[in-house]
PDB file of N, CA and C in Angstrom:
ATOM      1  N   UNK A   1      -7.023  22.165  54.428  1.00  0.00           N
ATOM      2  CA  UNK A   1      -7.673  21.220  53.562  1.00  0.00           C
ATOM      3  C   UNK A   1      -8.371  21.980  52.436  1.00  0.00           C
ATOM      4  N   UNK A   2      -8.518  21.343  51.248  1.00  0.00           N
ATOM      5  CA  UNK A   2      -9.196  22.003  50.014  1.00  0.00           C
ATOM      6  C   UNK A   2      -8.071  23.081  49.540  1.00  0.00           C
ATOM      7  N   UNK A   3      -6.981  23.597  50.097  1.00  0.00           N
ATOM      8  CA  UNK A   3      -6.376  24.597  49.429  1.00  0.00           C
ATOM      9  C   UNK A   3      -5.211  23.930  48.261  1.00  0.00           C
ATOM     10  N   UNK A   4      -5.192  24.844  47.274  1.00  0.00           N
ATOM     11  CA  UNK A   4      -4.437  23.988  46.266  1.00  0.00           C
ATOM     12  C   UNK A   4      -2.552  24.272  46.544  1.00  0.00           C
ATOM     13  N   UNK A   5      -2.317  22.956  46.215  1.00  0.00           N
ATOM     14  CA  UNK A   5      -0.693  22.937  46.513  1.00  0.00           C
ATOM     15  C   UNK A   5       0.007  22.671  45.028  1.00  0.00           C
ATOM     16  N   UNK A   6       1.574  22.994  44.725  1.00  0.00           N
ATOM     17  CA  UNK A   6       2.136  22.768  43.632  1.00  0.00           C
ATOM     18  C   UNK A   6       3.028  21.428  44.059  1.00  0.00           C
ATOM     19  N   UNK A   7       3.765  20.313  43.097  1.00  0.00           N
ATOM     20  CA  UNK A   7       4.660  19.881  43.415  1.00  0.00           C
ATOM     21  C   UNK A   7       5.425  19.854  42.626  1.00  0.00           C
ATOM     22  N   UNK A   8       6.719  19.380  42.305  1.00  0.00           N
ATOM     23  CA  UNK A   8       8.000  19.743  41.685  1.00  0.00           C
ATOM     24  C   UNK A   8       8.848  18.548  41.371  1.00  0.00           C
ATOM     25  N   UNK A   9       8.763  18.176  40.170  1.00  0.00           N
ATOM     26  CA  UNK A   9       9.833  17.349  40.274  1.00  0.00           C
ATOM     27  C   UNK A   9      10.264  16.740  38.279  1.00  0.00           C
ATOM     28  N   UNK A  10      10.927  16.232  38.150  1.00  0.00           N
ATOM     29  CA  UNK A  10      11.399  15.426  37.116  1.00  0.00           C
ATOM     30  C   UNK A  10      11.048  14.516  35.936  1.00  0.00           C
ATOM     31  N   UNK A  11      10.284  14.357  35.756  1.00  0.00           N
ATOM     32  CA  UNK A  11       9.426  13.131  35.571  1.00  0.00           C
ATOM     33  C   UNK A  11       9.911  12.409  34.534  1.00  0.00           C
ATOM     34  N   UNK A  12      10.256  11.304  34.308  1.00  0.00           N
ATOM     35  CA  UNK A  12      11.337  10.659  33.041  1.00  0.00           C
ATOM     36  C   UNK A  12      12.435  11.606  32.310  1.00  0.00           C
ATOM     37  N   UNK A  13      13.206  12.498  33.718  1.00  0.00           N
ATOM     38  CA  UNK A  13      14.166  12.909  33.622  1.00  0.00           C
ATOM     39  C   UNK A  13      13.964  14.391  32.790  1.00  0.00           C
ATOM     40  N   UNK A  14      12.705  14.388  32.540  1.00  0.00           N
ATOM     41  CA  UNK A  14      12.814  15.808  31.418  1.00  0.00           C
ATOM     42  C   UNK A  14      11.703  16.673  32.511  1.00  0.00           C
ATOM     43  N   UNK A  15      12.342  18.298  32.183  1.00  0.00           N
ATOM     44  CA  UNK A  15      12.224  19.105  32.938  1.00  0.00           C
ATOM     45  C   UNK A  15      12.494  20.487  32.032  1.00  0.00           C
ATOM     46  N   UNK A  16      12.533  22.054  32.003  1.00  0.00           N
ATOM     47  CA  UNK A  16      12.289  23.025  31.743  1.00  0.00           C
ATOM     48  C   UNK A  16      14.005  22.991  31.427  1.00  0.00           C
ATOM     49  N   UNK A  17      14.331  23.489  30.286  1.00  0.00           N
ATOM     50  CA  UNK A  17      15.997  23.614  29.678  1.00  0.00           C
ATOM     51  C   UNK A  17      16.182  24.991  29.490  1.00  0.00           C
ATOM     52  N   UNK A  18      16.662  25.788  29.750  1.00  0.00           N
ATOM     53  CA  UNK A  18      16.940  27.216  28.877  1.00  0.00           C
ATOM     54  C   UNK A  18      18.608  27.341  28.799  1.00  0.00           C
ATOM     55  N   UNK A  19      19.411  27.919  27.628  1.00  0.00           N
ATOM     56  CA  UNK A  19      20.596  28.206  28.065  1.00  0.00           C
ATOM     57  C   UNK A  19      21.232  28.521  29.610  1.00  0.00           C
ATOM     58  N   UNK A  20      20.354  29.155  30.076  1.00  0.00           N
ATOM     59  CA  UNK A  20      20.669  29.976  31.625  1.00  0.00           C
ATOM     60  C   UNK A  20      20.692  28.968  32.577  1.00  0.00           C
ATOM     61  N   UNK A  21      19.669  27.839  32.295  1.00  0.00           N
ATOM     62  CA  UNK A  21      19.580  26.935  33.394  1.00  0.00           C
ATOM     63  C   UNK A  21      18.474  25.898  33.480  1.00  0.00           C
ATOM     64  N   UNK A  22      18.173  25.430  34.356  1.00  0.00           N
ATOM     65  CA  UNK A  22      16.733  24.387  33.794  1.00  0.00           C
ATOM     66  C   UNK A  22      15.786  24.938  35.543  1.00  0.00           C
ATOM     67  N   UNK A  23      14.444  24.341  35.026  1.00  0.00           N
ATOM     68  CA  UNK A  23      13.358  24.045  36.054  1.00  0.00           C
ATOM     69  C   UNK A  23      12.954  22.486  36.254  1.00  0.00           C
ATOM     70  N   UNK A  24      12.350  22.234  37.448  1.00  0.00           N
ATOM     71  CA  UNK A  24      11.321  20.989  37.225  1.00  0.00           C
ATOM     72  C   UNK A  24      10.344  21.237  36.837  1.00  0.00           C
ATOM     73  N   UNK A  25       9.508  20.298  36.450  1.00  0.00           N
ATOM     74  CA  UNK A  25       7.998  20.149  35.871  1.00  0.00           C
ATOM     75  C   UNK A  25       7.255  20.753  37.067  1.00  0.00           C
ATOM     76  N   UNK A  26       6.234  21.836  37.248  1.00  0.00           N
ATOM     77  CA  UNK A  26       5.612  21.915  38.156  1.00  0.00           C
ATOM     78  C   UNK A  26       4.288  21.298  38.034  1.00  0.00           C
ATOM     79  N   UNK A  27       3.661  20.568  38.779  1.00  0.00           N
ATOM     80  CA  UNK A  27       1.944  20.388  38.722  1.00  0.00           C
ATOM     81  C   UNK A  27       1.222  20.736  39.783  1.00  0.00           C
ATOM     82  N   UNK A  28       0.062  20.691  39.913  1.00  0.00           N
ATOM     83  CA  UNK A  28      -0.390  21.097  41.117  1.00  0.00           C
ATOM     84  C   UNK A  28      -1.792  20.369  41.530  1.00  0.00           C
ATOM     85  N   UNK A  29      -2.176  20.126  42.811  1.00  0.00           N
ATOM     86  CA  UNK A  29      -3.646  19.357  42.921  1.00  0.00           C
ATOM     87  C   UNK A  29      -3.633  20.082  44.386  1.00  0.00           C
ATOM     88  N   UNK A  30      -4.919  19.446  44.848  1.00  0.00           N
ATOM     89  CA  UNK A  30      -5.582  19.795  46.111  1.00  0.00           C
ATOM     90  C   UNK A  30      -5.179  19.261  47.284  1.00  0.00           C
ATOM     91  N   UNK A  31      -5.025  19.776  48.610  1.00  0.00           N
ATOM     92  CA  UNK A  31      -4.784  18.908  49.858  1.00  0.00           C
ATOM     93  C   UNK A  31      -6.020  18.148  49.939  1.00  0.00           C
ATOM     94  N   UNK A  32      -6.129  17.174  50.002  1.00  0.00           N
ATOM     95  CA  UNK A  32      -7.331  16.531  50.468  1.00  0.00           C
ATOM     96  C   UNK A  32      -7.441  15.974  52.152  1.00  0.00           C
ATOM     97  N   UNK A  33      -5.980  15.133  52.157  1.00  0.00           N
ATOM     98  CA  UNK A  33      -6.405  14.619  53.490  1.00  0.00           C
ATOM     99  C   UNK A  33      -5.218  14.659  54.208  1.00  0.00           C
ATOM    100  N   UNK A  34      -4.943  14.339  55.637  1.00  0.00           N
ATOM    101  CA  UNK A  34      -3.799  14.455  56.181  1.00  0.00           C
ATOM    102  C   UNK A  34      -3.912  13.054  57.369  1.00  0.00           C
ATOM    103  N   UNK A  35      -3.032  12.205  57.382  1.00  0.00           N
ATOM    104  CA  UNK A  35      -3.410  11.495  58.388  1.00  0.00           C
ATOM    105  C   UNK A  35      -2.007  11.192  59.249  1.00  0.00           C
ATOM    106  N   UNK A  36      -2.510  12.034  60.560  1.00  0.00           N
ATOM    107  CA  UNK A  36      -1.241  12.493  61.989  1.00  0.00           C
ATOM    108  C   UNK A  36      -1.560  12.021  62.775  1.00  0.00           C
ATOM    109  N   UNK A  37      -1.917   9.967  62.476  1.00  0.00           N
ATOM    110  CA  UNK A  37      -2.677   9.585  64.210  1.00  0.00           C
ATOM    111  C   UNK A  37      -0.824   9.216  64.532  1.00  0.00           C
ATOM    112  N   UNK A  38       0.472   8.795  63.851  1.00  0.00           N
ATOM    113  CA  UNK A  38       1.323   8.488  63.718  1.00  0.00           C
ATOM    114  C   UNK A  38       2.236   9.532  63.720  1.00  0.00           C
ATOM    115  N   UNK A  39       2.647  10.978  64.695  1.00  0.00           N
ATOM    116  CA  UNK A  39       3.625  11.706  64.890  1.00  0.00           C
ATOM    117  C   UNK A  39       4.859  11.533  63.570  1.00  0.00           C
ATOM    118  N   UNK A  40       5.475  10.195  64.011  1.00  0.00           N
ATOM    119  CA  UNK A  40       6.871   9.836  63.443  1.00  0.00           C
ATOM    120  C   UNK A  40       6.069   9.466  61.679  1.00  0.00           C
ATOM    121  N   UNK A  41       5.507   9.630  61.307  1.00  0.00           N
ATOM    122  CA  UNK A  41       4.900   9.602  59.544  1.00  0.00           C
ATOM    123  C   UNK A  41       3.107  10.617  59.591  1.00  0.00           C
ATOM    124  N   UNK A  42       3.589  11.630  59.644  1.00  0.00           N
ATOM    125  CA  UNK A  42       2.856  12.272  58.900  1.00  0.00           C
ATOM    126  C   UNK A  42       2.326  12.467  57.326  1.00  0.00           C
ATOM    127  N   UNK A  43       1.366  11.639  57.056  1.00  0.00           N
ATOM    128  CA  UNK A  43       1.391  11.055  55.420  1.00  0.00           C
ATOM    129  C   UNK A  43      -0.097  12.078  54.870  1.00  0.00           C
ATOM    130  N   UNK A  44       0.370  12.782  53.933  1.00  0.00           N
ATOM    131  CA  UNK A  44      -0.524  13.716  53.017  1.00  0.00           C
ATOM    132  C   UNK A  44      -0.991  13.105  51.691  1.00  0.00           C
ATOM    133  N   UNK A  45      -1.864  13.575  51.501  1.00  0.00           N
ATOM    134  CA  UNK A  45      -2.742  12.919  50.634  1.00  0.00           C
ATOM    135  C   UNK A  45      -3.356  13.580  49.875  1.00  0.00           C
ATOM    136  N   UNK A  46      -2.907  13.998  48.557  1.00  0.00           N
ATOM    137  CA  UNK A  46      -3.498  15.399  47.331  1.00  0.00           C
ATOM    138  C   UNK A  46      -3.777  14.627  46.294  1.00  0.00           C
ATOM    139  N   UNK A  47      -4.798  15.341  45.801  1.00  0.00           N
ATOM    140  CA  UNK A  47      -5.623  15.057  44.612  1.00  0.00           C
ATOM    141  C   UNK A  47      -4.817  15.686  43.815  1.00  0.00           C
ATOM    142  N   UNK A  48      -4.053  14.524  43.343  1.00  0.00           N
ATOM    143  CA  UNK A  48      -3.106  15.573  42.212  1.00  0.00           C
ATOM    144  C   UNK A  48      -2.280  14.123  41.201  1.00  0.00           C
ATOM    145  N   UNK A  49      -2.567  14.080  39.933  1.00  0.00           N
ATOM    146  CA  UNK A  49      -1.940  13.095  39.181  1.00  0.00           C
ATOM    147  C   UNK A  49      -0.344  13.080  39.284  1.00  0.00           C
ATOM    148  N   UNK A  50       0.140  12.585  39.366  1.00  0.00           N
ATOM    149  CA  UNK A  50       1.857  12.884  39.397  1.00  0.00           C
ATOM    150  C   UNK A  50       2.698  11.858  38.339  1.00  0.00           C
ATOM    151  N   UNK A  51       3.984  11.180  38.414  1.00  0.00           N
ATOM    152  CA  UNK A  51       4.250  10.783  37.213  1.00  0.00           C
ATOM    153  C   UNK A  51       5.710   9.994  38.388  1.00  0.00           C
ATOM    154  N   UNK A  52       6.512   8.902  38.014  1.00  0.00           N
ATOM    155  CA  UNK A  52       7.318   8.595  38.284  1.00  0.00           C
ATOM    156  C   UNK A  52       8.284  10.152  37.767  1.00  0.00           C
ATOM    157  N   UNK A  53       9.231  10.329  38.721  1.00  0.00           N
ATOM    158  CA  UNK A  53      10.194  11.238  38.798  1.00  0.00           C
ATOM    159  C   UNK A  53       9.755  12.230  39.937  1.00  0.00           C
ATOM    160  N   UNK A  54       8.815  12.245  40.468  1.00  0.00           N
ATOM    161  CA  UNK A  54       8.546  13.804  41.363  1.00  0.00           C
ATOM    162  C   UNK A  54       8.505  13.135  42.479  1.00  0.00           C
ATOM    163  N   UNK A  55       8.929  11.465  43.074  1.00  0.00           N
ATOM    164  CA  UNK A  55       9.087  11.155  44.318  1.00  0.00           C
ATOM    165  C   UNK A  55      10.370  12.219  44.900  1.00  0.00           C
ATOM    166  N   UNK A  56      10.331  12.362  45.982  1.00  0.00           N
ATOM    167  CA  UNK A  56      11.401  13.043  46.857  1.00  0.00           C
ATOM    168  C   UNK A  56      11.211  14.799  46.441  1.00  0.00           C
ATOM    169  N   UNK A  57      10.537  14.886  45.882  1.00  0.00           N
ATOM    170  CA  UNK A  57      10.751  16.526  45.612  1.00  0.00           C
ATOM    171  C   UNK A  57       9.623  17.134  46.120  1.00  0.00           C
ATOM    172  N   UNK A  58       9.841  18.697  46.707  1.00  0.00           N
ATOM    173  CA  UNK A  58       8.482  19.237  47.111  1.00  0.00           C
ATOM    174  C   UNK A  58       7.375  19.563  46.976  1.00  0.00           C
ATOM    175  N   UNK A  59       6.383  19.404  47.973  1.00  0.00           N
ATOM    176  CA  UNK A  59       5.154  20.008  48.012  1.00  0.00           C
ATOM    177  C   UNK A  59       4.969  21.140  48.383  1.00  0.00           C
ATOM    178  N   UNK A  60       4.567  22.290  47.844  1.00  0.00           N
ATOM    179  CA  UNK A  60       4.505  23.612  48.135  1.00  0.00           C
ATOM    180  C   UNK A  60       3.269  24.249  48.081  1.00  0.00           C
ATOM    181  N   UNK A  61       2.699  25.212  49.072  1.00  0.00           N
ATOM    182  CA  UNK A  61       1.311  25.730  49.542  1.00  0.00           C
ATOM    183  C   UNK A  61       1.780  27.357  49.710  1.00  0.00           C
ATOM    184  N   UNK A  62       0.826  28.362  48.945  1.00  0.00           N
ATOM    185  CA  UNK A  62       0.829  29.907  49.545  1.00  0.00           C
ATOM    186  C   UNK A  62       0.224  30.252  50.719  1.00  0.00           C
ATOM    187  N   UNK A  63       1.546  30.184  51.868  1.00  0.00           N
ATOM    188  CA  UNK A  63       1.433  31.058  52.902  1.00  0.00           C
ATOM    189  C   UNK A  63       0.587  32.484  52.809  1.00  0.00           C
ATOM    190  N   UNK A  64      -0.712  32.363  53.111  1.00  0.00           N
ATOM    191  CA  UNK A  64      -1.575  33.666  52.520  1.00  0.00           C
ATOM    192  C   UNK A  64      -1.409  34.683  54.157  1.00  0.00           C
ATOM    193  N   UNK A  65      -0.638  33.709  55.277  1.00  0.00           N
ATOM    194  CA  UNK A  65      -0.242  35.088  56.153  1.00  0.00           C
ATOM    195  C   UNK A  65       0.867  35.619  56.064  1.00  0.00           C
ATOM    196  N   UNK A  66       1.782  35.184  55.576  1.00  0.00           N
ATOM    197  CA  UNK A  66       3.329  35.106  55.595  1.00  0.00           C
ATOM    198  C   UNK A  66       3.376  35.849  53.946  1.00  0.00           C
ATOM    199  N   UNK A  67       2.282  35.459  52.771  1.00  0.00           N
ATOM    200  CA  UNK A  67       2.842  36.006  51.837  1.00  0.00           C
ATOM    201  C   UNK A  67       4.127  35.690  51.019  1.00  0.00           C
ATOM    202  N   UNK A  68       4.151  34.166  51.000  1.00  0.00           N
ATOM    203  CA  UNK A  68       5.681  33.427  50.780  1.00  0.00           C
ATOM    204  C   UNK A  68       4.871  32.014  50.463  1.00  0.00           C
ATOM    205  N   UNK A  69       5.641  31.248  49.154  1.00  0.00           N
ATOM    206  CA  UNK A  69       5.610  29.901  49.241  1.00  0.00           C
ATOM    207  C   UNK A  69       6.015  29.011  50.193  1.00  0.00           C
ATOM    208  N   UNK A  70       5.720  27.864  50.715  1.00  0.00           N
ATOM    209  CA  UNK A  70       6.253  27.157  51.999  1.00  0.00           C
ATOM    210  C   UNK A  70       6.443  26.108  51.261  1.00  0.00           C
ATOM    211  N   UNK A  71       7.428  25.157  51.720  1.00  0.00           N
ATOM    212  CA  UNK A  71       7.294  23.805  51.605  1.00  0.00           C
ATOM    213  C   UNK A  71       6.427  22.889  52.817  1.00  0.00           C
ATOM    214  N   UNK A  72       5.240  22.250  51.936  1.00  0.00           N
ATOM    215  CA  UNK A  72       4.619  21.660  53.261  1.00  0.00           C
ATOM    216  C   UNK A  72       5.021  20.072  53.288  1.00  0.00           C
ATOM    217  N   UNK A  73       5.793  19.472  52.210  1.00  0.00           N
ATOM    218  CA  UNK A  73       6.205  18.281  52.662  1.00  0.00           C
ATOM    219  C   UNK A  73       6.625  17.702  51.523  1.00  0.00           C
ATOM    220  N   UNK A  74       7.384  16.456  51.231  1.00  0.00           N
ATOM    221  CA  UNK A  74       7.970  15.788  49.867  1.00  0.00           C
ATOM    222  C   UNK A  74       7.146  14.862  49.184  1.00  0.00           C
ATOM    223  N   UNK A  75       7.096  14.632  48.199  1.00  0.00           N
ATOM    224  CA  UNK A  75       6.509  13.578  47.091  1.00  0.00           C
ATOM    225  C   UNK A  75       7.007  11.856  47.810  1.00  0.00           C
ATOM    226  N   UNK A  76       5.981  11.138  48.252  1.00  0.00           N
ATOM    227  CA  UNK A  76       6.169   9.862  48.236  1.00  0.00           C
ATOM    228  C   UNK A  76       6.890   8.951  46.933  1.00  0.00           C
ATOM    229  N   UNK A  77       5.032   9.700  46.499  1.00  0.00           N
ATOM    230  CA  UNK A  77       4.841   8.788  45.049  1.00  0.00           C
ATOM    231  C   UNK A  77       2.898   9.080  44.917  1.00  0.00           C
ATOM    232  N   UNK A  78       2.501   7.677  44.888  1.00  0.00           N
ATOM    233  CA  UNK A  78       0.929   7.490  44.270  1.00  0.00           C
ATOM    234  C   UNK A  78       0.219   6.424  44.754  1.00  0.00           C
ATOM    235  N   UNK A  79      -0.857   7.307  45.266  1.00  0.00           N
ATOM    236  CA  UNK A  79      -1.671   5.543  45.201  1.00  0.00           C
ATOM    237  C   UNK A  79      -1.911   4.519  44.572  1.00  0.00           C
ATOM    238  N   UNK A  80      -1.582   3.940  44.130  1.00  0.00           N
ATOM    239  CA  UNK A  80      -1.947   2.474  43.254  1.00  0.00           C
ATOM    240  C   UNK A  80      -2.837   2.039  43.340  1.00  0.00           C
ATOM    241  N   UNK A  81      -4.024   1.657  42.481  1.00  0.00           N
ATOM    242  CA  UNK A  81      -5.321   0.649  42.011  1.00  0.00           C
ATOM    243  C   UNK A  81      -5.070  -0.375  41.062  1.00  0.00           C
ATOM    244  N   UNK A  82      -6.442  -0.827  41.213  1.00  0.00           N
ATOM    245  CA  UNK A  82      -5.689  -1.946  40.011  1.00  0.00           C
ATOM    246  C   UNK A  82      -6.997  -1.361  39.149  1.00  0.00           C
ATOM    247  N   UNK A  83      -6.903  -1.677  37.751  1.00  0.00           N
ATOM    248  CA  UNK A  83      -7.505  -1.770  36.577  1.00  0.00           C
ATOM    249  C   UNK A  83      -8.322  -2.859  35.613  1.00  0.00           C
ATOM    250  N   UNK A  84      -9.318  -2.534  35.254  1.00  0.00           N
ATOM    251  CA  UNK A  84     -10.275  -3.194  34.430  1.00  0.00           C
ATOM    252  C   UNK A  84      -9.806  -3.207  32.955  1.00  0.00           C
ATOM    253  N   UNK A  85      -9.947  -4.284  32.406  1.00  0.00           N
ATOM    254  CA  UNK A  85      -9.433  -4.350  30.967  1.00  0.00           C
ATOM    255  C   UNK A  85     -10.587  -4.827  30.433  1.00  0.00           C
ATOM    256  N   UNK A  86     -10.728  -4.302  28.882  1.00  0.00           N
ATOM    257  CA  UNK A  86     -11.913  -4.772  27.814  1.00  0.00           C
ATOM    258  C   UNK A  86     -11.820  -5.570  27.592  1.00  0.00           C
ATOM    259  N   UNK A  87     -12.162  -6.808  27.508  1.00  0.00           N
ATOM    260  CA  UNK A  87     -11.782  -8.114  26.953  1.00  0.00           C
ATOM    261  C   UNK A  87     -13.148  -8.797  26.160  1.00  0.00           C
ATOM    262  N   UNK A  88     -13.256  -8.974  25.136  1.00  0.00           N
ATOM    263  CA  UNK A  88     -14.132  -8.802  23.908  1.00  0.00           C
ATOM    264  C   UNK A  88     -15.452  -8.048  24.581  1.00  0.00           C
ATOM    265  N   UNK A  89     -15.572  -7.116  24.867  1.00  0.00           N
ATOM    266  CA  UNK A  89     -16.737  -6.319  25.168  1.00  0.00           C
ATOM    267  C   UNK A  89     -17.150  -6.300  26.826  1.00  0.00           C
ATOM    268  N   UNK A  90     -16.182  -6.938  27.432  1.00  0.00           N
ATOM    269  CA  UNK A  90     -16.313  -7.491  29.113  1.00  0.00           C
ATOM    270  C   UNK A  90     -15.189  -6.736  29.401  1.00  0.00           C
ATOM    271  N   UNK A  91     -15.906  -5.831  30.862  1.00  0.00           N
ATOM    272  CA  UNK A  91     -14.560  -5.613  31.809  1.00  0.00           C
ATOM    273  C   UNK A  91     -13.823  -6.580  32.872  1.00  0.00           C
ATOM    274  N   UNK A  92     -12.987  -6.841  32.434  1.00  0.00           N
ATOM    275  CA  UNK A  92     -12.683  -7.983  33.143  1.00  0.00           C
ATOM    276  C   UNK A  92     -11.478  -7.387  34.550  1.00  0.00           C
ATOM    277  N   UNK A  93     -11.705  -7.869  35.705  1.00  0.00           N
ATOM    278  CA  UNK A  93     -10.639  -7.332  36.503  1.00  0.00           C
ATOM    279  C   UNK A  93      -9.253  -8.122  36.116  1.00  0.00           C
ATOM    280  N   UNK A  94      -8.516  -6.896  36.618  1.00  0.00           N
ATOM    281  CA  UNK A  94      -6.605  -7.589  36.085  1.00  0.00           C
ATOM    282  C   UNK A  94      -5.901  -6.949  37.712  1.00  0.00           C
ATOM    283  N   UNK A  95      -4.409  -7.290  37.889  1.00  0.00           N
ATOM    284  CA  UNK A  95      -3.822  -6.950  38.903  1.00  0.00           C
ATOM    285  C   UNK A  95      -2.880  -6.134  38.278  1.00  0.00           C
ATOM    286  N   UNK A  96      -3.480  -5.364  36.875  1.00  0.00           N
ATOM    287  CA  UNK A  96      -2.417  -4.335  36.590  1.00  0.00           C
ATOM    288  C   UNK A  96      -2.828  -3.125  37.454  1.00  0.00           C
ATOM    289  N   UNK A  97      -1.400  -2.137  38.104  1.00  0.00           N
ATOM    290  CA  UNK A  97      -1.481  -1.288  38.767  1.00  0.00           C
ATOM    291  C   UNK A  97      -1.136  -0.453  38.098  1.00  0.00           C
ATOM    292  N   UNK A  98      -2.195   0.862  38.237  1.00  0.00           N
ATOM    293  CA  UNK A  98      -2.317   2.124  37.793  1.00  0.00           C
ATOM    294  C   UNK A  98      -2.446   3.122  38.554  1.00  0.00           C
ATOM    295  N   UNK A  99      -2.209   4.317  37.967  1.00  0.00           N
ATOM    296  CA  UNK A  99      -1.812   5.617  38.884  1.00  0.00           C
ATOM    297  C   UNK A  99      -3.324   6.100  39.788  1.00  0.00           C
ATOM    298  N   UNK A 100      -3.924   5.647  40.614  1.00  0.00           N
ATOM    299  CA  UNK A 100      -5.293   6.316  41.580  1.00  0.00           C
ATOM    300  C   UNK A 100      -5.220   8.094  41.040  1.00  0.00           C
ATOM    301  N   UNK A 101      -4.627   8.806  40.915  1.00  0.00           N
ATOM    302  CA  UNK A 101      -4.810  10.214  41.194  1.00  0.00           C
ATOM    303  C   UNK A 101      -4.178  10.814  42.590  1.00  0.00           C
ATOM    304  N   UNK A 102      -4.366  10.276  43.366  1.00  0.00           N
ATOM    305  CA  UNK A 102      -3.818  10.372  44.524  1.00  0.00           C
ATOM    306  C   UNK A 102      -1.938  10.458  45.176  1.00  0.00           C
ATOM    307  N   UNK A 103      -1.731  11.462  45.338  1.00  0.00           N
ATOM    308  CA  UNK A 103      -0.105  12.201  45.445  1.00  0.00           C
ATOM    309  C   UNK A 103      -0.005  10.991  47.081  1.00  0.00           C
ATOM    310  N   UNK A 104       0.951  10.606  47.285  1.00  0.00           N
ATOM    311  CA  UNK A 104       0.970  10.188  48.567  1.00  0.00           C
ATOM    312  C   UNK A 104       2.692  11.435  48.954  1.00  0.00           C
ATOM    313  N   UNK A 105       2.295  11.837  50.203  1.00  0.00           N
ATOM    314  CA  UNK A 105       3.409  12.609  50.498  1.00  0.00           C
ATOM    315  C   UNK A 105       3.708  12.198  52.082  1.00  0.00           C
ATOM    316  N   UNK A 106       5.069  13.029  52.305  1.00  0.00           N
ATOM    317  CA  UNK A 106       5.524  12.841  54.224  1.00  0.00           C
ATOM    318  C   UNK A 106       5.369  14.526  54.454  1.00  0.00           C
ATOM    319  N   UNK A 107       4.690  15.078  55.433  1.00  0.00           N
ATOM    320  CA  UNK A 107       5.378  16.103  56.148  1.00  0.00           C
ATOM    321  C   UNK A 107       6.420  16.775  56.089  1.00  0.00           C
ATOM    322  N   UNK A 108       6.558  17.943  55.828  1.00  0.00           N
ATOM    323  CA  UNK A 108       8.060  18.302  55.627  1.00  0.00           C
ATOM    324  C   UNK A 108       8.832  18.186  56.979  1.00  0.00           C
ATOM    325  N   UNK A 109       8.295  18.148  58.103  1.00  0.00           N
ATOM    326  CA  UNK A 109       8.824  17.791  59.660  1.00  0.00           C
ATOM    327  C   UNK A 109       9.676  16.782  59.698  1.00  0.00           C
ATOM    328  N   UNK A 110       9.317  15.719  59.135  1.00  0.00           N
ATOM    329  CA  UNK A 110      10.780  14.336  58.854  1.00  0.00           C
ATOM    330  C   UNK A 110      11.497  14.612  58.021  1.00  0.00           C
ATOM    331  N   UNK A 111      11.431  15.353  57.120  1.00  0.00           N
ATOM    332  CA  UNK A 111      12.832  16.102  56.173  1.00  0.00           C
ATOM    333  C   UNK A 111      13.922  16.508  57.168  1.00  0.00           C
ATOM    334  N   UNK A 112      13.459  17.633  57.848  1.00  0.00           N
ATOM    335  CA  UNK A 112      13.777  18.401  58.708  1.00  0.00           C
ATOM    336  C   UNK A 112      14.846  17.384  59.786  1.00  0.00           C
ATOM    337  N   UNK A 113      13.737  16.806  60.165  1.00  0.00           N
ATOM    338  CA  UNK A 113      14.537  15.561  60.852  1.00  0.00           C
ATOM    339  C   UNK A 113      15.724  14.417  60.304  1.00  0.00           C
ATOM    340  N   UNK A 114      15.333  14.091  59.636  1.00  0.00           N
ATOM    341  CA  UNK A 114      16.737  13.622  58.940  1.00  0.00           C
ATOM    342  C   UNK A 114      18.037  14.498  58.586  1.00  0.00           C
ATOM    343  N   UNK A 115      17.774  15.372  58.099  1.00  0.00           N
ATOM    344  CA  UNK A 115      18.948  16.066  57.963  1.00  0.00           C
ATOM    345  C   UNK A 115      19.595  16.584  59.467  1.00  0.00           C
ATOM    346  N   UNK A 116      18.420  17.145  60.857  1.00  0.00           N
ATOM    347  CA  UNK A 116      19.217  17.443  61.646  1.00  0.00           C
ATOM    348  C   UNK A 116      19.947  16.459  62.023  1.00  0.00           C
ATOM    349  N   UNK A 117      19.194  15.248  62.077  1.00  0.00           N
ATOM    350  CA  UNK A 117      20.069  13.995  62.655  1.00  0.00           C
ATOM    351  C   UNK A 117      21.454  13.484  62.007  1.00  0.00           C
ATOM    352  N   UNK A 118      21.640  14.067  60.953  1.00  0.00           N
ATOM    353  CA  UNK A 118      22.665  13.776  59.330  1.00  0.00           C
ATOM    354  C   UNK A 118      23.425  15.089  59.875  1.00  0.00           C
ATOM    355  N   UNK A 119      23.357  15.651  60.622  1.00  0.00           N
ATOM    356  CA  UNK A 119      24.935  17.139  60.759  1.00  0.00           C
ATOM    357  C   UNK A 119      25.579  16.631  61.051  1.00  0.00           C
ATOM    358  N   UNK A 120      26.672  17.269  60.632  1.00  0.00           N
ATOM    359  CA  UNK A 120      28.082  17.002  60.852  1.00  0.00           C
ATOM    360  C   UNK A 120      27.904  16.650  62.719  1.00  0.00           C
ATOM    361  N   UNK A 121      28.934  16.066  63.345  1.00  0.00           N
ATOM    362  CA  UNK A 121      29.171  15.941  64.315  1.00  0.00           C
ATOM    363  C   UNK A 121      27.936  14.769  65.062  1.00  0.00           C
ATOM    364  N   UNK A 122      26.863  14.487  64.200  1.00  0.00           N
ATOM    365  CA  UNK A 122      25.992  13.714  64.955  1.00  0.00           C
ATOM    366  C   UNK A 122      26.219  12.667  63.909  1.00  0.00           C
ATOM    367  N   UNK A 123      26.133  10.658  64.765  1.00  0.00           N
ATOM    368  CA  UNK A 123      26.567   9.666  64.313  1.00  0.00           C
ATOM    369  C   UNK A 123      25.293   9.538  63.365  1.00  0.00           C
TER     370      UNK A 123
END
């Protein structure tokens, strides 16, 4: 908790171009919370603004024993709030939804799991 993580992904399709090859957008925010009362959804929770496009792509943390980036789990998406609008000098509440700040992510453990369950030879 509190250690800072990067995540990776796309965001309205534009991303790092070079002749040689491209990158994703990297950003990065804080682990804040983790909530594992639910084994089968391990759901992470970083203080980190994100953008439509970086759902499904990783969350990554420095292994400071290992000395190696890890993947600690994939991009949901975002928390959603709703928003106050000015309306002649009044904030008025609206049910427009806006980005919280908040990264919602899965565990990289159900990645893991889907794909073993997705090998060849298993239905």
């Amino acid at each position: 908790m509190g250690q800072q993580v990067w995540f990776l992904g796309y965001p309205w399709g534009v991303g790092s171009r070079w002749s040689s090859g491209e990158a994703p957008f990297i950003k990065r925010g804080t682990m804040s919370a983790i909530v594992a009362t639910n084994p089968d959804a391990v759901v992470l929770y970083i203080d980190g603004f994100n953008n439509p496009g970086f759902s499904g792509g990783p969350i990554v943390y420095w292994d400071f024993t290992k000395h190696a980036y890890r993947i600690l789990g994939v991009v949901k998406g975002y928390k959603e709030d709703t928003a106050k609008v000015l309306v002649n000098g009044e904030h008025v509440d609206t049910q427009l939804l806006v980005n919280s700040g908040i990264l919602v992510g899965y565990s990289i453990s159900h990645v893991i799991q889907a794909i073993e369950n997705r090998a060849p030879g298993k239905p």
